[in-house]
C-alpha atoms as a PDB file:
ATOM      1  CA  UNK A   1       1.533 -56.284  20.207  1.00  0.00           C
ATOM      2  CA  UNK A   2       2.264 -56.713  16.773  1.00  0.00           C
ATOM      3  CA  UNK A   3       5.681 -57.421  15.729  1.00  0.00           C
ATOM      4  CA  UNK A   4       6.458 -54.285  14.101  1.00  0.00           C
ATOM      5  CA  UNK A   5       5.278 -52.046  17.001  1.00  0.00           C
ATOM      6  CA  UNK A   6       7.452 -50.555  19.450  1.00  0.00           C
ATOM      7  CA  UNK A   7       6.532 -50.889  23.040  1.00  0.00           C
ATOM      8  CA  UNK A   8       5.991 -47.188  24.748  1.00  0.00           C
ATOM      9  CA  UNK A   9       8.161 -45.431  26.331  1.00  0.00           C
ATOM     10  CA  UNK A  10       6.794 -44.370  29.953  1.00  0.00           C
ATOM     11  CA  UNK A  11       8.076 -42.319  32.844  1.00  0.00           C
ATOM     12  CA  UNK A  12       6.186 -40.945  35.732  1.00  0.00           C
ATOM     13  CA  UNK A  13       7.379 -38.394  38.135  1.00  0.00           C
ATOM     14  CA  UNK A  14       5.772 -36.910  41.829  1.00  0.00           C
ATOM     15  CA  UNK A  15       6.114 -33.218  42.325  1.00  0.00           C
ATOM     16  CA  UNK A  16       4.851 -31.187  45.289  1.00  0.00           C
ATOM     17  CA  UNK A  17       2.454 -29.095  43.661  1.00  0.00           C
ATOM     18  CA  UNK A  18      -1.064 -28.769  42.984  1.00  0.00           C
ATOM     19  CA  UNK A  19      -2.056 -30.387  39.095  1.00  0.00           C
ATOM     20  CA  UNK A  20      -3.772 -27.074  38.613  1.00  0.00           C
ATOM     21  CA  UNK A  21      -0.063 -25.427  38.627  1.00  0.00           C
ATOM     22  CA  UNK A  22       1.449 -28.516  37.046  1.00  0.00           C
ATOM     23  CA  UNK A  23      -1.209 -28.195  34.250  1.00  0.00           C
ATOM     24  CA  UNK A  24      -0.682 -24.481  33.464  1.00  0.00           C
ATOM     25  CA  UNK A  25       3.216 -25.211  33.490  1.00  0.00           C
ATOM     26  CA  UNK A  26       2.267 -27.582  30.382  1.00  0.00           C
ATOM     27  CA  UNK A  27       0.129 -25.650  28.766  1.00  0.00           C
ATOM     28  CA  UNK A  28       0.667 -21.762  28.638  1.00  0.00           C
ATOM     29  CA  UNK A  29       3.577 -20.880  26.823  1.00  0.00           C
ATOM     30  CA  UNK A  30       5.365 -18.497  28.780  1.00  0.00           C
ATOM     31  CA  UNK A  31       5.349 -20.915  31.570  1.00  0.00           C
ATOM     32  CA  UNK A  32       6.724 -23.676  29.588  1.00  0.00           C
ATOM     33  CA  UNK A  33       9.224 -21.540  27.965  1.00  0.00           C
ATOM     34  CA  UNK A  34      10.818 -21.542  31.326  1.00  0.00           C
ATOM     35  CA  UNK A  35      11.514 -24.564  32.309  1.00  0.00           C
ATOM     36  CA  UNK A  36      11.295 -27.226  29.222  1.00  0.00           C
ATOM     37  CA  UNK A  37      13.813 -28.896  27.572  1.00  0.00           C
ATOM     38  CA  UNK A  38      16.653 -31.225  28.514  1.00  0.00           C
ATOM     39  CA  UNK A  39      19.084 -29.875  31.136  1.00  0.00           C
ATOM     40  CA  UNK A  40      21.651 -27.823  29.135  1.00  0.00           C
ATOM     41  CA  UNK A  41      18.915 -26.396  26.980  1.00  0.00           C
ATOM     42  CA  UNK A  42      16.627 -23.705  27.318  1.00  0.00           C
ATOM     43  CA  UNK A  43      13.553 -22.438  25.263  1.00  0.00           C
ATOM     44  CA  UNK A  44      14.762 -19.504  23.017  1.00  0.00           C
ATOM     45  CA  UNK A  45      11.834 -18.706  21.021  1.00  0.00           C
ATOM     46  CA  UNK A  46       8.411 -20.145  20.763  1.00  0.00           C
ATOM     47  CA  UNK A  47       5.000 -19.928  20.336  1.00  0.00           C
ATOM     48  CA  UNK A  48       1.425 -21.793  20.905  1.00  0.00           C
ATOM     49  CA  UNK A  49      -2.139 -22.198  20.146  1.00  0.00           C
ATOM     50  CA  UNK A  50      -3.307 -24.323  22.309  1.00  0.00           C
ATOM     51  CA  UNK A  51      -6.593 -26.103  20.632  1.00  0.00           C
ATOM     52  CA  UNK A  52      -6.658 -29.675  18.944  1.00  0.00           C
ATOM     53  CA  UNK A  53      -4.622 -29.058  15.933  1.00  0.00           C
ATOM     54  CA  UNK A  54      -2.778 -26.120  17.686  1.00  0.00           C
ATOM     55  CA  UNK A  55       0.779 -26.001  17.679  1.00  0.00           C
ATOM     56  CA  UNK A  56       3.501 -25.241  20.164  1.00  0.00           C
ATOM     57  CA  UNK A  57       6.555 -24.488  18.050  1.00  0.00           C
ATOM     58  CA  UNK A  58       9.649 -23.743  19.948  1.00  0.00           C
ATOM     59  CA  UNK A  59      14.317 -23.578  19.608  1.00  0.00           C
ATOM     60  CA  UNK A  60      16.015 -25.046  21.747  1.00  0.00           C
ATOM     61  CA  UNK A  61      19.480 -23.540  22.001  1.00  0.00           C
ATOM     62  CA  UNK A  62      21.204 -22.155  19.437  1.00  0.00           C
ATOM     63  CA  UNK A  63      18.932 -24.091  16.663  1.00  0.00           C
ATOM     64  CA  UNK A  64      17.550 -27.190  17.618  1.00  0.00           C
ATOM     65  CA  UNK A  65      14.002 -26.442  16.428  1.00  0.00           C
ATOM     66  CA  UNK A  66      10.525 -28.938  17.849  1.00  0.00           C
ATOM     67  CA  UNK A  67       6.791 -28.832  17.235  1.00  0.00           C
ATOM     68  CA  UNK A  68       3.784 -30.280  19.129  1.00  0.00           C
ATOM     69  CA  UNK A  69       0.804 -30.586  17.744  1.00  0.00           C
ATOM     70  CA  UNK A  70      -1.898 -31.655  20.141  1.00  0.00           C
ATOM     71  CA  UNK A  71      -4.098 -34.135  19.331  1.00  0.00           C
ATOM     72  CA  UNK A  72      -6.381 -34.071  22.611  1.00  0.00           C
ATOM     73  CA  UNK A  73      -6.502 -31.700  25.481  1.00  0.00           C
ATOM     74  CA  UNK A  74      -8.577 -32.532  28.529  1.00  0.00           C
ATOM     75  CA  UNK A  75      -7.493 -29.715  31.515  1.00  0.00           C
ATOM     76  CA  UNK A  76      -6.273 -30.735  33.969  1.00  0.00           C
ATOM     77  CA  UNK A  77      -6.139 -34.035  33.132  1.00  0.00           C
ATOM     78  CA  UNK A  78      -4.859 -35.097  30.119  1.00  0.00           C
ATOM     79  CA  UNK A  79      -2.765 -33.297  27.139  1.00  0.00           C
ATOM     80  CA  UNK A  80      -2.265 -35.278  23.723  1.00  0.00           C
ATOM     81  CA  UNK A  81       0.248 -34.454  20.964  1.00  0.00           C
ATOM     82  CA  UNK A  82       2.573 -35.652  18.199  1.00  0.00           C
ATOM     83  CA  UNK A  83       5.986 -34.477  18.975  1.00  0.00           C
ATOM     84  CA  UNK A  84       8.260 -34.147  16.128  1.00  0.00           C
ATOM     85  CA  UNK A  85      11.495 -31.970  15.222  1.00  0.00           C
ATOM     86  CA  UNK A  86      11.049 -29.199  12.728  1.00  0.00           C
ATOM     87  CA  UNK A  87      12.304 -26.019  10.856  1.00  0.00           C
ATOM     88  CA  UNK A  88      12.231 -22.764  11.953  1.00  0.00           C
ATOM     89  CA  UNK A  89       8.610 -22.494  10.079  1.00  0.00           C
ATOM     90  CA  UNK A  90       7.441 -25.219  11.439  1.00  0.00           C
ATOM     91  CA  UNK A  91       8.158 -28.326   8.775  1.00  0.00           C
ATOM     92  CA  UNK A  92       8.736 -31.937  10.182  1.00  0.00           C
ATOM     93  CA  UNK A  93      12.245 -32.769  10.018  1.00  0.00           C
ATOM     94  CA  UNK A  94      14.768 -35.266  11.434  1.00  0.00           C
ATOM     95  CA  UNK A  95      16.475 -34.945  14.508  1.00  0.00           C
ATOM     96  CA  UNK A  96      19.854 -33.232  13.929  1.00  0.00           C
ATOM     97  CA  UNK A  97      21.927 -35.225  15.890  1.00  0.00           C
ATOM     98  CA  UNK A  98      20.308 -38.195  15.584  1.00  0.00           C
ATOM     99  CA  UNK A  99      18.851 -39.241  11.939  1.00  0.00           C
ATOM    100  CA  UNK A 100      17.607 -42.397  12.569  1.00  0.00           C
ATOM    101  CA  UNK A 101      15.615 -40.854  15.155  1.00  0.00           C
ATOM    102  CA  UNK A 102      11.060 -41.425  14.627  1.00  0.00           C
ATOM    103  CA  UNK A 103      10.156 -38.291  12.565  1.00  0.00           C
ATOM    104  CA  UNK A 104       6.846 -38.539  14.905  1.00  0.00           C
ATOM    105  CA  UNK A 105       6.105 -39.674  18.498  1.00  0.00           C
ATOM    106  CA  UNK A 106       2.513 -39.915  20.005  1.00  0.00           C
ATOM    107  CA  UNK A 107       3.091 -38.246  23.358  1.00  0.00           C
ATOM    108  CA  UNK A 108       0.165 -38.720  25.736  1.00  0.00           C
ATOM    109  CA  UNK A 109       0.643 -36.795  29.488  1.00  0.00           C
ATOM    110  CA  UNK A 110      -1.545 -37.343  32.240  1.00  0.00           C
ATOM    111  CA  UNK A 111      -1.857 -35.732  35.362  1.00  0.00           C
ATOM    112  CA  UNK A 112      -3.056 -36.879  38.890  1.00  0.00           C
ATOM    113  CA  UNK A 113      -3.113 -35.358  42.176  1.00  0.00           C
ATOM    114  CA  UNK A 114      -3.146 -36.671  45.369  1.00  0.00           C
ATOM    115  CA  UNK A 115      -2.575 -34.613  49.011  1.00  0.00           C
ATOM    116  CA  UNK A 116      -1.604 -31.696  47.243  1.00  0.00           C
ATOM    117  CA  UNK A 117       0.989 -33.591  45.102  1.00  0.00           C
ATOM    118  CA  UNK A 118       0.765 -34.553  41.160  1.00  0.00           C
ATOM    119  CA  UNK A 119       1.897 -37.405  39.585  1.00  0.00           C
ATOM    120  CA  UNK A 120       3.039 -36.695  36.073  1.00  0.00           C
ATOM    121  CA  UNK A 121       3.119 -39.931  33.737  1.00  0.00           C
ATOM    122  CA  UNK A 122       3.853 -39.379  30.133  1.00  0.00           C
ATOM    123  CA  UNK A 123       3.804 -42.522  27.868  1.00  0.00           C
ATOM    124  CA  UNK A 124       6.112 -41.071  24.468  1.00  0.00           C
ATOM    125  CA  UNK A 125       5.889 -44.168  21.373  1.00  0.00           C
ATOM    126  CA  UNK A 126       6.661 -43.212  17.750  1.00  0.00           C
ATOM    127  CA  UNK A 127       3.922 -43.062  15.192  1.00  0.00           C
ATOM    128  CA  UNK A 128       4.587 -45.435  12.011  1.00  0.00           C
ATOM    129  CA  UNK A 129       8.301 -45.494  12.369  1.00  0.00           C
ATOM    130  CA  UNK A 130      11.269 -47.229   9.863  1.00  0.00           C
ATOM    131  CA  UNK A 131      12.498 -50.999  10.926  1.00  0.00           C
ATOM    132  CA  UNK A 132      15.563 -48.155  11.913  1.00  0.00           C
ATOM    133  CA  UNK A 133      13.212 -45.664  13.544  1.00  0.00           C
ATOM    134  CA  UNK A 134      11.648 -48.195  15.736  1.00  0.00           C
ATOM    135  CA  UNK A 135      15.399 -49.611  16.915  1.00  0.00           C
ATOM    136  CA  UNK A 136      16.531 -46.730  17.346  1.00  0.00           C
ATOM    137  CA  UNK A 137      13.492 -45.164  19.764  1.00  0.00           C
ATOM    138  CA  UNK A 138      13.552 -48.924  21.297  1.00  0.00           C
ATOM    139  CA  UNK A 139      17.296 -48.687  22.093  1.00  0.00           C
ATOM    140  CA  UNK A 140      17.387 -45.005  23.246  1.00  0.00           C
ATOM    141  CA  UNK A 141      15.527 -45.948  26.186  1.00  0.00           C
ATOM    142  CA  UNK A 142      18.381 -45.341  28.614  1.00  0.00           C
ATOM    143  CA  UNK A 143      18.925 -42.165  26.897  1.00  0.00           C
ATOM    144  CA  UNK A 144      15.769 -40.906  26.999  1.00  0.00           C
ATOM    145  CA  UNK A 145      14.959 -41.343  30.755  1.00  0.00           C
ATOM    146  CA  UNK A 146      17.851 -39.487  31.210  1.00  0.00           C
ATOM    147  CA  UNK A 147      16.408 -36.265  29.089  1.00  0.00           C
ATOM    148  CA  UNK A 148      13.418 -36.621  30.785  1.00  0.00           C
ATOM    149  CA  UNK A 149      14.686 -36.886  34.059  1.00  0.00           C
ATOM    150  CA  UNK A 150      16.431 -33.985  33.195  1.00  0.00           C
ATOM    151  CA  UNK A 151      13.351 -32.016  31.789  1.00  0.00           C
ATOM    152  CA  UNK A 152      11.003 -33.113  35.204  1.00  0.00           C
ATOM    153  CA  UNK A 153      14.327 -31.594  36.841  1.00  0.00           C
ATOM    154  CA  UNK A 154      13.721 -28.446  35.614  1.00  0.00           C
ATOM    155  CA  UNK A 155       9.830 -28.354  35.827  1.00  0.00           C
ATOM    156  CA  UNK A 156      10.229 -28.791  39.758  1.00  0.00           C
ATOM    157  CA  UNK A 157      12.771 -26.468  40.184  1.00  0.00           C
ATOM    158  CA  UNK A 158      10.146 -24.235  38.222  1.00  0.00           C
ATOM    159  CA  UNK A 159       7.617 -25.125  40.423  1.00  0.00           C
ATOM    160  CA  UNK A 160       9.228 -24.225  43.381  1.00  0.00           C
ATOM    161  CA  UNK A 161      10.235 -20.972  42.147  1.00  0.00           C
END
């Protein structure tokens, strides 16, 4: 690994459901609308075209405002994008509440299943980040298996429904 490059980020998660539900909780909209996000936060608006180059644009809250754009999507296997926060039309921005955060992260989810039960593993790094960028995604670590924890939290729930 190169000096410069920040070591992924990866958290993997068991839930009792069949990947074939787990999958179509990730990728059609209305069911991801339900359940993604942080605890604390739900999906207000969005929207998604899901094909490589697609977009799922969606708020968070009030106006916290995130894009996907998927870079590879292998159902129901394997989904590919570059996460990054954004304007209400859909411009890269930075994080509100966090400036220093990467402008981009590579976010590559994979899903296996196993007696009826899927194993979610997502592996999140950032995409040419800032000396800062890179510190700050490589310091965040506690924080951000706590949002995820959070956000597989909600999926299950979801799944159980």
């Amino acid at each position: 690994m190169a000096a410069r490059e920040s070591k992924p980020f990866v958290i993997s998660r068991e839930v009792a459901a069949p990947r074939d539900l787990v999958w179509k909780a990730w990728t059609e909209e209305k069911r991801l609308a339900k359940w993604w996000g942080p605890k604390g936060l739900d999906v207000r608006v969005s929207t998604m075209d899901l094909r490589p180059g697609g977009m799922y644009h969606f708020c968070l809250g009030p106006d916290m405002w995130a894009k996907w754009v998927f870079r590879e999507i292998v159902p129901p296997e394997k989904l590919v994008w570059v996460h990054s926060f954004s304007d209400e039309k859909g411009g890269v921005t930075t994080h509100a509440m966090a400036p220093t955060w990467p402008r981009e992260t590579l976010s590559t989810l994979t899903l296996t299943e196993r007696g009826g039960k899927t194993t979610i593993k997502l592996e999140w790094v950032p995409i040419d980040p800032t000396d800062v960028e890179r510190r700050t995604f490589d310091e965040g670590r506690g924080d951000m298996t706590q949002g995820w924890t959070g956000t597989f939290e909600k999926l299950e729930e979801y799944l159980r429904g």
